[in-house]
N, C-alpha and C. Protein backbone atom coordinates (compact mmCIF):
# COMPACT_ATOMS: atom_id res chain seq x y z
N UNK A 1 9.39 -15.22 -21.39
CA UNK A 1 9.59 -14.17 -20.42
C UNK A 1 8.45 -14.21 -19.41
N UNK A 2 8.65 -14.51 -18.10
CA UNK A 2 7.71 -14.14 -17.18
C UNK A 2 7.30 -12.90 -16.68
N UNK A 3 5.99 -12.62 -16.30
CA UNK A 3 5.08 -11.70 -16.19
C UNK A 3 5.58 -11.61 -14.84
N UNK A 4 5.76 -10.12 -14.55
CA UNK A 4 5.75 -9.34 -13.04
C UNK A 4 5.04 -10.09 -12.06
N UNK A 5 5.04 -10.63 -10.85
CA UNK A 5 3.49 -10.62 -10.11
C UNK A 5 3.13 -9.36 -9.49
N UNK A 6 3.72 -8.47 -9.47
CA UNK A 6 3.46 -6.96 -8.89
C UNK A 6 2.90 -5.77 -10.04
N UNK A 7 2.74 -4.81 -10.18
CA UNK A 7 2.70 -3.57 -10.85
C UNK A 7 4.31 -3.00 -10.65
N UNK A 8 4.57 -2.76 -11.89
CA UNK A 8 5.87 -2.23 -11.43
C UNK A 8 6.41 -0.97 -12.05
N UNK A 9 4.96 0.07 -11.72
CA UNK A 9 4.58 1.22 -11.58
C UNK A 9 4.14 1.95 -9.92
N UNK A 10 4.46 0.97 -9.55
CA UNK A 10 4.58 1.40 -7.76
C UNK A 10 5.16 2.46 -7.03
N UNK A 11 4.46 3.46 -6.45
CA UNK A 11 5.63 4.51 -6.29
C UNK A 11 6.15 3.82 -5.03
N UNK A 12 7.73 4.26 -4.97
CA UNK A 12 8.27 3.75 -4.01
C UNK A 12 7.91 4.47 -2.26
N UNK A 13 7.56 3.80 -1.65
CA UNK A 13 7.26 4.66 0.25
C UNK A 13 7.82 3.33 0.94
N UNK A 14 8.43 3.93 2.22
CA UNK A 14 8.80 3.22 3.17
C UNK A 14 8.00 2.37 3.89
N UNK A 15 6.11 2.81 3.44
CA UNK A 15 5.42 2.02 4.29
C UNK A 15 4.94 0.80 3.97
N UNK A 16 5.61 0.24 2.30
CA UNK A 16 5.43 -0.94 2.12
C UNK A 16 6.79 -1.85 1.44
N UNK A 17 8.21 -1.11 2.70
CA UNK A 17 9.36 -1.50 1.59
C UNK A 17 9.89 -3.03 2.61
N UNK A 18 10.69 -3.99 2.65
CA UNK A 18 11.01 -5.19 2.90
C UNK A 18 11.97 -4.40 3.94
N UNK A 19 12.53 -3.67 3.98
CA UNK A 19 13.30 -3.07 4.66
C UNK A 19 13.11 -2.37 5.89
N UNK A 20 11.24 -1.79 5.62
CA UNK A 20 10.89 -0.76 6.94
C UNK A 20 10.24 -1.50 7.94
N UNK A 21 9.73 -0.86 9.07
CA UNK A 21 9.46 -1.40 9.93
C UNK A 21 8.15 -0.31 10.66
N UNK A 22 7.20 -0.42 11.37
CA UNK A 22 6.53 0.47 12.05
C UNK A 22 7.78 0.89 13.04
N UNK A 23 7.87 2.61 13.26
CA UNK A 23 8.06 3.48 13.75
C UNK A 23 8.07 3.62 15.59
N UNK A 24 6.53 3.24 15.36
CA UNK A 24 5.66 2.98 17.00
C UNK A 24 4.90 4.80 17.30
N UNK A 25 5.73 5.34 16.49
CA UNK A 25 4.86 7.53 15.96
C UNK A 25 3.98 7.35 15.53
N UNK A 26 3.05 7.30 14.80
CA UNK A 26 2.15 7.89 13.85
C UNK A 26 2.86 8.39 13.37
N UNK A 27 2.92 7.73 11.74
CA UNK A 27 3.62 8.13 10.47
C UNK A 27 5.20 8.29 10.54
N UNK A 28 5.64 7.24 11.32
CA UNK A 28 7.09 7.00 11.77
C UNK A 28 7.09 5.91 11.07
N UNK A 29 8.39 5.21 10.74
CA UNK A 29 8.88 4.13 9.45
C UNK A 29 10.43 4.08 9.80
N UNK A 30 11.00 3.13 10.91
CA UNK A 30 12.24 2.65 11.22
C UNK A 30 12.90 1.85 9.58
N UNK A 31 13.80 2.48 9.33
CA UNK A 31 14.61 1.73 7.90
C UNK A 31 15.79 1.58 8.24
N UNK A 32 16.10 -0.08 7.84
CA UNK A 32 17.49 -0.38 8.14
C UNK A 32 18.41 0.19 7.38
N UNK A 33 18.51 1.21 6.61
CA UNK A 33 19.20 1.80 6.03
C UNK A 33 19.39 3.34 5.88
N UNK A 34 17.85 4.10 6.69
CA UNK A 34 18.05 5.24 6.76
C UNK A 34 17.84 6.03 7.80
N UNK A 35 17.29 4.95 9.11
CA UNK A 35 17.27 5.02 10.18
C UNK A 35 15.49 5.37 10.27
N UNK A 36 14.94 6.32 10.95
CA UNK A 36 13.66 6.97 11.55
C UNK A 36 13.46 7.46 10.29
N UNK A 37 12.04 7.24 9.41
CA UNK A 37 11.81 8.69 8.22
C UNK A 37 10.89 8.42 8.28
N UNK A 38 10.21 9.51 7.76
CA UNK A 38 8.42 9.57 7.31
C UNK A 38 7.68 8.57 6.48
N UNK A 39 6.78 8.24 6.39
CA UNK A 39 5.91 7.41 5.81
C UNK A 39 5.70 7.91 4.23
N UNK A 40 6.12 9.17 3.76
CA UNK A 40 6.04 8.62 2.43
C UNK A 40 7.58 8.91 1.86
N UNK A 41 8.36 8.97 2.47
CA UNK A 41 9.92 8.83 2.47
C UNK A 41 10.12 7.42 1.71
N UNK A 42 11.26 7.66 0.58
CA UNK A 42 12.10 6.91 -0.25
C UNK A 42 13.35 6.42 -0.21
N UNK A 43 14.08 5.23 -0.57
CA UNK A 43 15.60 5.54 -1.09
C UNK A 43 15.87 4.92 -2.03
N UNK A 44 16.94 4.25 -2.70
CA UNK A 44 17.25 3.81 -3.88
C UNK A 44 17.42 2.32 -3.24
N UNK A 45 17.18 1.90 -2.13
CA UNK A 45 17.65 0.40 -1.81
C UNK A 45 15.62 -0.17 -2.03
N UNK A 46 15.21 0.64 -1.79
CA UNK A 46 13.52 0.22 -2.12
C UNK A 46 13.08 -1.03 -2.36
N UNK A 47 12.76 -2.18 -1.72
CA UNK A 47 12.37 -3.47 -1.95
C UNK A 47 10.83 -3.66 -1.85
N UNK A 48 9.93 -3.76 -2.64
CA UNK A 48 8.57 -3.89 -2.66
C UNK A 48 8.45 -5.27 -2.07
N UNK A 49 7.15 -5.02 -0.71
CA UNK A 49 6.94 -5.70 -0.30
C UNK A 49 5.36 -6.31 -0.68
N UNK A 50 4.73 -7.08 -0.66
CA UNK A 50 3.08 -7.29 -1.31
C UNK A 50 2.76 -7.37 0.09
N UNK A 51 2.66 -8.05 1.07
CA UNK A 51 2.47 -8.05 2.48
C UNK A 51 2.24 -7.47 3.17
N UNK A 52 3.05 -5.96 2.95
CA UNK A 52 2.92 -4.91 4.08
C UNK A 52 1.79 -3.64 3.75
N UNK A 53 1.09 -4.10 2.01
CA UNK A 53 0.53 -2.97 1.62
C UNK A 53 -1.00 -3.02 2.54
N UNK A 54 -1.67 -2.15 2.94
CA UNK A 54 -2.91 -2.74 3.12
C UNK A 54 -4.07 -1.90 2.09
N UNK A 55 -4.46 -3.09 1.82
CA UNK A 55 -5.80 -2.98 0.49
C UNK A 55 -6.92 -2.07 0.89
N UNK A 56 -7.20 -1.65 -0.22
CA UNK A 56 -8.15 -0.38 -0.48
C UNK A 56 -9.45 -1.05 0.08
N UNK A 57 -10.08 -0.48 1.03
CA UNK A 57 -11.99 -1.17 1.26
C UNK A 57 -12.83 -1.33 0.27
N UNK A 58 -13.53 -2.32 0.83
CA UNK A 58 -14.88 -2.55 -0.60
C UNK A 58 -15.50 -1.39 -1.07
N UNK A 59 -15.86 -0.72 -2.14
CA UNK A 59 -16.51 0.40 -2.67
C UNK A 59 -18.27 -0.27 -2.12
N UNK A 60 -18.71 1.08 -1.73
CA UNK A 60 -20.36 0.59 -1.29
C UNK A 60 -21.07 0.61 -2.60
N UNK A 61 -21.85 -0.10 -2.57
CA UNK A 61 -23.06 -0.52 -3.48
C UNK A 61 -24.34 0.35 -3.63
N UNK A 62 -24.27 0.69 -5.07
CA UNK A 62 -25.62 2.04 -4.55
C UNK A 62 -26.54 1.83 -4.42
N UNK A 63 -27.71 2.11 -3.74
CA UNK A 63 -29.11 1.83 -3.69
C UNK A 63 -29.85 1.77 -4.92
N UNK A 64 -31.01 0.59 -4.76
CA UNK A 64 -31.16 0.24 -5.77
C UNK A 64 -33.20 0.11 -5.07
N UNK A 65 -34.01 0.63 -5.87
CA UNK A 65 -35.50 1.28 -5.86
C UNK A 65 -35.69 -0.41 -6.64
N UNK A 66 -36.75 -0.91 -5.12
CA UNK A 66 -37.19 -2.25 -5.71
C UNK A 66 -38.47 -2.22 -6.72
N UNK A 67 -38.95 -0.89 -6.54
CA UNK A 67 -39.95 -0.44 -8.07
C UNK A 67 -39.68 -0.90 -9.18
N UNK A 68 -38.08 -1.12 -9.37
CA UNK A 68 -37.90 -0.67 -10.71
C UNK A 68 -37.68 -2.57 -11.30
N UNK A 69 -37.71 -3.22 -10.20
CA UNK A 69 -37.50 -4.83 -10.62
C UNK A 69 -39.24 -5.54 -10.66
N UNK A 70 -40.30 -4.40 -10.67
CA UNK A 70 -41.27 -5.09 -10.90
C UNK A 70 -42.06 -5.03 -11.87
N UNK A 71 -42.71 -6.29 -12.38
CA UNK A 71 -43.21 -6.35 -13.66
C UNK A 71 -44.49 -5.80 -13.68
């Protein structure tokens, strides 16, 4: 049995489905199937896309007291 390449615990949104499209609104999402809907708008045709998600930023690095690396 092959392994998912996705999570497929994904909640479903239009803003990362194979189907949607940018809007050209702010928080507009053209769907070939449901026409104009909101950005966290659903339907049952839902195709996960990996492409369209965009990734979370690097977490910053905490400061670090060069005191504490000396012998």
């Amino acid at each position: 049995m092959k392994k998912p390449l996705t999570d497929p615990d994904i909640a479903p949104d239009c803003r990362y489905c194979a189907r949607g499209r940018d809007g050209g609104a702010p928080g507009a999402i053209l769907c070939e199937v449901r026409g104009v809907t909101e950005a966290g708008a659903s339907c049952r045709k839902f195709e996960y896309d990996p492409l369209r998600r965009v990734p979370r930023g690097k977490p910053s690095l905490p400061q670090v007291d060069p005191e504490a690396f000396k012998l």
